[in-house]
N, C-alpha and C. Protein backbone atom coordinates (compact mmCIF):
# COMPACT_ATOMS: atom_id res chain seq x y z
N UNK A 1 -5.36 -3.09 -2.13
CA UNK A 1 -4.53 -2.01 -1.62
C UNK A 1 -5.39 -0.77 -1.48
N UNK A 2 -5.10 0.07 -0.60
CA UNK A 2 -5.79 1.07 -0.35
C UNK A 2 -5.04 2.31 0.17
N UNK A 3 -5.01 3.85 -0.19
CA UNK A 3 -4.66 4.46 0.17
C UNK A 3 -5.12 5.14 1.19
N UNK A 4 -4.42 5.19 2.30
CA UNK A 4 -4.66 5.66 3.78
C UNK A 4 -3.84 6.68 3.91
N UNK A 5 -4.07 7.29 5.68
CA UNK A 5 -3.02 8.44 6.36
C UNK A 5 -3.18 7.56 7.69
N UNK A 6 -1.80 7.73 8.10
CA UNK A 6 -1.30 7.07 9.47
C UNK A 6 -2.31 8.59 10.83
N UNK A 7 -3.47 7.82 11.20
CA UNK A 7 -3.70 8.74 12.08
C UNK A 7 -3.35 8.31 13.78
N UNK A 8 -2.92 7.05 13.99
CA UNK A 8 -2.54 7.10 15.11
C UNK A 8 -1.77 5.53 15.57
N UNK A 9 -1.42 5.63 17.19
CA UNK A 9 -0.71 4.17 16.81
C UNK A 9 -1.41 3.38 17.97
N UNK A 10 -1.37 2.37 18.22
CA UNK A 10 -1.92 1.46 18.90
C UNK A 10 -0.82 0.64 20.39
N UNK A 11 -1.24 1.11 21.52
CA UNK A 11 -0.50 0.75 22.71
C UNK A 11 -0.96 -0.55 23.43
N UNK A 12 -0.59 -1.58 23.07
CA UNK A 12 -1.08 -2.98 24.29
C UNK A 12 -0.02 -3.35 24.65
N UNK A 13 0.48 -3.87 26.27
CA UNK A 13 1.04 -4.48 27.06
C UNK A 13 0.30 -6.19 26.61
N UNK A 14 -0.99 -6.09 26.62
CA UNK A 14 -0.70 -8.05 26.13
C UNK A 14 -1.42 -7.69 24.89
N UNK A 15 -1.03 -8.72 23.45
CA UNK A 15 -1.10 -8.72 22.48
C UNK A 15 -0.61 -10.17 21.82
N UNK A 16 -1.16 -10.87 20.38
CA UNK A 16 -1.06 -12.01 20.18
C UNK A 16 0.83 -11.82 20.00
N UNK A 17 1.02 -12.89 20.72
CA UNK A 17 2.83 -13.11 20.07
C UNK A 17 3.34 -13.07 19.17
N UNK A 18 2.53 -12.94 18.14
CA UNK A 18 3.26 -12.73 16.67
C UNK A 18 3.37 -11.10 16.44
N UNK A 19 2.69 -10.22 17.19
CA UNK A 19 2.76 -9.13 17.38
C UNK A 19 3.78 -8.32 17.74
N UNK A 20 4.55 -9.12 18.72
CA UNK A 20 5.93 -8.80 19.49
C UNK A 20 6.82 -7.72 18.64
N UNK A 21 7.38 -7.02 18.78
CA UNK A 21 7.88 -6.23 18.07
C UNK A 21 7.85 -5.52 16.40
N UNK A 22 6.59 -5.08 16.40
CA UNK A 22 6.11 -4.74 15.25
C UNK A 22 5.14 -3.49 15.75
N UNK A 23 5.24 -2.44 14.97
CA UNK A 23 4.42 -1.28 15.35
C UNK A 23 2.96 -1.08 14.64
N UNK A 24 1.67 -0.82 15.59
CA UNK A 24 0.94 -1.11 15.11
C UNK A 24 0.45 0.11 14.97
N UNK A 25 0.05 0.15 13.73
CA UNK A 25 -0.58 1.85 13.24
C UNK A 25 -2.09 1.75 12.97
N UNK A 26 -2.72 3.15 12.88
CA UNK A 26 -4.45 2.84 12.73
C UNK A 26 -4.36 4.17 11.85
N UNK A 27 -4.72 3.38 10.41
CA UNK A 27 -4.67 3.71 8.98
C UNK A 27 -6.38 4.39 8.80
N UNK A 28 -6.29 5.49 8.32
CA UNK A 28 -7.77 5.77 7.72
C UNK A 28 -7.46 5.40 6.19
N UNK A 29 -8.31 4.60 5.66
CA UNK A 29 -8.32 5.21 4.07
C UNK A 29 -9.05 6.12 3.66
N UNK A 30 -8.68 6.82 2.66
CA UNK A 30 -8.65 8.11 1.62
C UNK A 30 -8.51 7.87 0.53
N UNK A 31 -9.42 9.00 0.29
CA UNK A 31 -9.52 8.99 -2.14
C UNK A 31 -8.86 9.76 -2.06
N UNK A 32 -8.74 10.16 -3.09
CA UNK A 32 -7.39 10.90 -4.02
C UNK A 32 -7.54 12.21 -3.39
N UNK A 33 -8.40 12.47 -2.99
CA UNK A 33 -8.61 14.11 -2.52
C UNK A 33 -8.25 14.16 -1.04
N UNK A 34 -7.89 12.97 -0.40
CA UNK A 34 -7.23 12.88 0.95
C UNK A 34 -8.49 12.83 2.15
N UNK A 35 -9.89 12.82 1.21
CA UNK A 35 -10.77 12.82 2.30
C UNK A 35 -11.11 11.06 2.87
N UNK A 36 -11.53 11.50 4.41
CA UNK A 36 -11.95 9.99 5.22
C UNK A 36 -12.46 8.44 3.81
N UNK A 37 -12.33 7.54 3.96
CA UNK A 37 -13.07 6.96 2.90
C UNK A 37 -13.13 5.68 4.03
N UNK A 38 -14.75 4.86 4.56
CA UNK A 38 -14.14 3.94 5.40
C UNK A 38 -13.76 3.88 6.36
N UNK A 39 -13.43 2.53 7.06
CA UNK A 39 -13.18 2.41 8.25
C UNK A 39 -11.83 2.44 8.73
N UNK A 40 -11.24 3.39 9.47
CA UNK A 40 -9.64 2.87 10.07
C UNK A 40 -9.37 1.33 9.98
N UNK A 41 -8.17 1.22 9.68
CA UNK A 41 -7.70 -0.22 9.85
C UNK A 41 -6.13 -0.26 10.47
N UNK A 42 -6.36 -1.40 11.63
CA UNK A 42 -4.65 -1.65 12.51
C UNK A 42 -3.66 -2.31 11.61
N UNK A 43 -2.28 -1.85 10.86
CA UNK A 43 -1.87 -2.50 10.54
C UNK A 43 -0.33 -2.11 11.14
N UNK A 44 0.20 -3.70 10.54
CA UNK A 44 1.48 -3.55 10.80
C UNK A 44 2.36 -2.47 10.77
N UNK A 45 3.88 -2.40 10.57
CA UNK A 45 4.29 -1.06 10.65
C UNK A 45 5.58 -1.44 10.14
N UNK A 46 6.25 -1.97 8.69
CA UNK A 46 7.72 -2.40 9.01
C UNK A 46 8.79 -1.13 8.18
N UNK A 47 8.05 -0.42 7.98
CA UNK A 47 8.52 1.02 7.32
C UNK A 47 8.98 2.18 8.10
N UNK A 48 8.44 2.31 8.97
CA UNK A 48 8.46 3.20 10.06
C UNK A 48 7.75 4.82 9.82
N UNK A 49 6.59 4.50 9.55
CA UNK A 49 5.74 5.54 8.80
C UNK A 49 5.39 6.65 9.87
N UNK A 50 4.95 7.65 9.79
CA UNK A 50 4.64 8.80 10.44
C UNK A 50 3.39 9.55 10.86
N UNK A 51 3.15 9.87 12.16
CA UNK A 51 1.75 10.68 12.09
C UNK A 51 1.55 11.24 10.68
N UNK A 52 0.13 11.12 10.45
CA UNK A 52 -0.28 12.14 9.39
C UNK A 52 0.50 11.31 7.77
N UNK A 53 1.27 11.03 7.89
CA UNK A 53 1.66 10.32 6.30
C UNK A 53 0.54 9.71 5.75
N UNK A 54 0.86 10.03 4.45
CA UNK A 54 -0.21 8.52 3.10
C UNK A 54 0.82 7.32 3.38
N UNK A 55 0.20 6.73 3.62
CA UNK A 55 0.66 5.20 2.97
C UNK A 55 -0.20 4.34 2.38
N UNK A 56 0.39 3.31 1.89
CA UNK A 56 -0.36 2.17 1.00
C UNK A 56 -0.63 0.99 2.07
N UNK A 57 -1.61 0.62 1.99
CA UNK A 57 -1.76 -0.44 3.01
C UNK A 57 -2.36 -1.69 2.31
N UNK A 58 -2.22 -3.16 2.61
CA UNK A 58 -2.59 -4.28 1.83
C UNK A 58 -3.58 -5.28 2.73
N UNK A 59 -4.49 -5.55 2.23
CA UNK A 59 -5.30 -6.61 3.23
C UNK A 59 -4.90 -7.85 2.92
N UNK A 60 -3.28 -8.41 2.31
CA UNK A 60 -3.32 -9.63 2.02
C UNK A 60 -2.65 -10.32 3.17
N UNK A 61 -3.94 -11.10 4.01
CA UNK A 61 -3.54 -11.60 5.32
C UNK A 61 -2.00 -12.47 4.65
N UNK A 62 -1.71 -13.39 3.64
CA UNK A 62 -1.28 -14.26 3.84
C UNK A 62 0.32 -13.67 4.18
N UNK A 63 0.63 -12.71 2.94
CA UNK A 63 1.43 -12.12 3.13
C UNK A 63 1.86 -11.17 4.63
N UNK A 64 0.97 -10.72 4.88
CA UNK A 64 1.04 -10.13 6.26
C UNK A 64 1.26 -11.16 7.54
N UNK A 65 0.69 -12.47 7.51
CA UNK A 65 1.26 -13.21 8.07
C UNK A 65 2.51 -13.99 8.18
N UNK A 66 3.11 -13.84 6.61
CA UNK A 66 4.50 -14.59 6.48
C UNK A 66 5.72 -13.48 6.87
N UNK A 67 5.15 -12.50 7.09
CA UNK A 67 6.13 -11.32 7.15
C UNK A 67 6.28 -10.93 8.75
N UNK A 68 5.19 -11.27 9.93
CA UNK A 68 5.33 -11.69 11.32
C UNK A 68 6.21 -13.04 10.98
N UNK A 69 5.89 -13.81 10.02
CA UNK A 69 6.64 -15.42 10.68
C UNK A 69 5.60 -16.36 11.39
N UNK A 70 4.47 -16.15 11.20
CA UNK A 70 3.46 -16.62 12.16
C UNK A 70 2.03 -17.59 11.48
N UNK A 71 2.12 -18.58 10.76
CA UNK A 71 0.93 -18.65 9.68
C UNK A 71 -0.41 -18.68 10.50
N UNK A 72 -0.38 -18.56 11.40
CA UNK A 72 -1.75 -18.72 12.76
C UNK A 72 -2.23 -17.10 13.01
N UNK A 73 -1.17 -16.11 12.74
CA UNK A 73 -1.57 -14.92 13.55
C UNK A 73 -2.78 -14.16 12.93
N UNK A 74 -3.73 -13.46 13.85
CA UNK A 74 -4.33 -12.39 13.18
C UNK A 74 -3.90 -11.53 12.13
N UNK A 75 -2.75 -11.31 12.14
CA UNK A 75 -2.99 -10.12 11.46
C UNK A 75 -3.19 -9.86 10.43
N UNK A 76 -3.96 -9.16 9.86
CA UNK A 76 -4.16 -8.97 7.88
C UNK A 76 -3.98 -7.68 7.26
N UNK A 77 -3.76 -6.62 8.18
CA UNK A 77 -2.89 -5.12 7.12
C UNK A 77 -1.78 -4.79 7.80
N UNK A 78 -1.21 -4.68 6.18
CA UNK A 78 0.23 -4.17 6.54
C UNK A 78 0.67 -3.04 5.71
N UNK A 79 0.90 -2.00 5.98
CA UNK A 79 1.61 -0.96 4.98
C UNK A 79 2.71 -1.59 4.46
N UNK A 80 2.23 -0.90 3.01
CA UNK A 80 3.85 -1.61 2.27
C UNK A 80 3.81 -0.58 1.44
N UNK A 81 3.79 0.90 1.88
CA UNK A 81 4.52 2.25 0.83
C UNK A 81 4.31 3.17 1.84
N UNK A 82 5.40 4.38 1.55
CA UNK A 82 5.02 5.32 2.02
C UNK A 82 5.08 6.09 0.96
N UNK A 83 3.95 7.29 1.08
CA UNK A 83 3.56 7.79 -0.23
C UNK A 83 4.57 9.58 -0.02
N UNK A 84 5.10 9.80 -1.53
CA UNK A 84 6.09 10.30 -1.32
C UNK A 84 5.03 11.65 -1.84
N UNK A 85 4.41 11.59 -3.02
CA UNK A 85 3.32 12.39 -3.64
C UNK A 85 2.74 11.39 -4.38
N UNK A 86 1.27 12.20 -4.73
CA UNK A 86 0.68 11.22 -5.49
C UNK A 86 0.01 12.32 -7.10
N UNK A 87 -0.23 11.66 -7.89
CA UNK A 87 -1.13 12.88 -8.83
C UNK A 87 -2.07 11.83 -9.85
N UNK A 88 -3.01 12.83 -10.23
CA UNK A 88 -4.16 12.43 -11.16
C UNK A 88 -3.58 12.71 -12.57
N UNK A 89 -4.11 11.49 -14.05
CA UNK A 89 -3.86 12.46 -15.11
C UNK A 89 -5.19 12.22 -15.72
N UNK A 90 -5.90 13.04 -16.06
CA UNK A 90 -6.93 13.06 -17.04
C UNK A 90 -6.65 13.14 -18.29
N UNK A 91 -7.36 11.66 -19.12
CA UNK A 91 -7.18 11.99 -20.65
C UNK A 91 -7.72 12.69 -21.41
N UNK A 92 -7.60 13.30 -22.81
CA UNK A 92 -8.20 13.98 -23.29
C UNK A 92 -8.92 13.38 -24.31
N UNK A 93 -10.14 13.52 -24.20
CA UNK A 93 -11.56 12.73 -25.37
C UNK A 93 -11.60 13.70 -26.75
């Protein structure tokens, strides 16, 4: 799992069929301080997440595939949070 921001969404007229009605977002991940971390990644969309939001995103193809319905399809990220706030706690030594 990785924490990302929804920076944009992804437009194709042809796309694999398991794709069909599912919104495809392009996730940056980010450390805790919200900076770039990594490469954007396309993932699914079944939350209905927002420019600019954190979300949680998962690379577990299998799951991401049972959730199209498709055990053949590409796809392997899928957001599965939208992040409401997040915070650090440091212990004390």
């Amino acid at each position: 799992m990785l924490l990302a921001r929804v920076d944009g969404s992804v437009i194709a007229t042809r796309k694999h069929p398991s794709f069909e009605g599912w919104r495809l977002l392009i996730c940056q991940p980010i450390n805790g301080a919200g900076q770039p971390e990594g490469s954007p990644q396309v993932a699914i969309d079944p939350h209905g997440a927002a420019l600019h939001q954190q979300v949680v995103i998962s690379s577990d193809g299998m799951a991401t595939r049972k959730a199209v319905g498709d055990d053949h399809s590409p796809a392997r990220w899928m957001i599965i949070a939208i992040v409401d706030e997040t915070s650090t706690s440091k212990s004390k030594s």
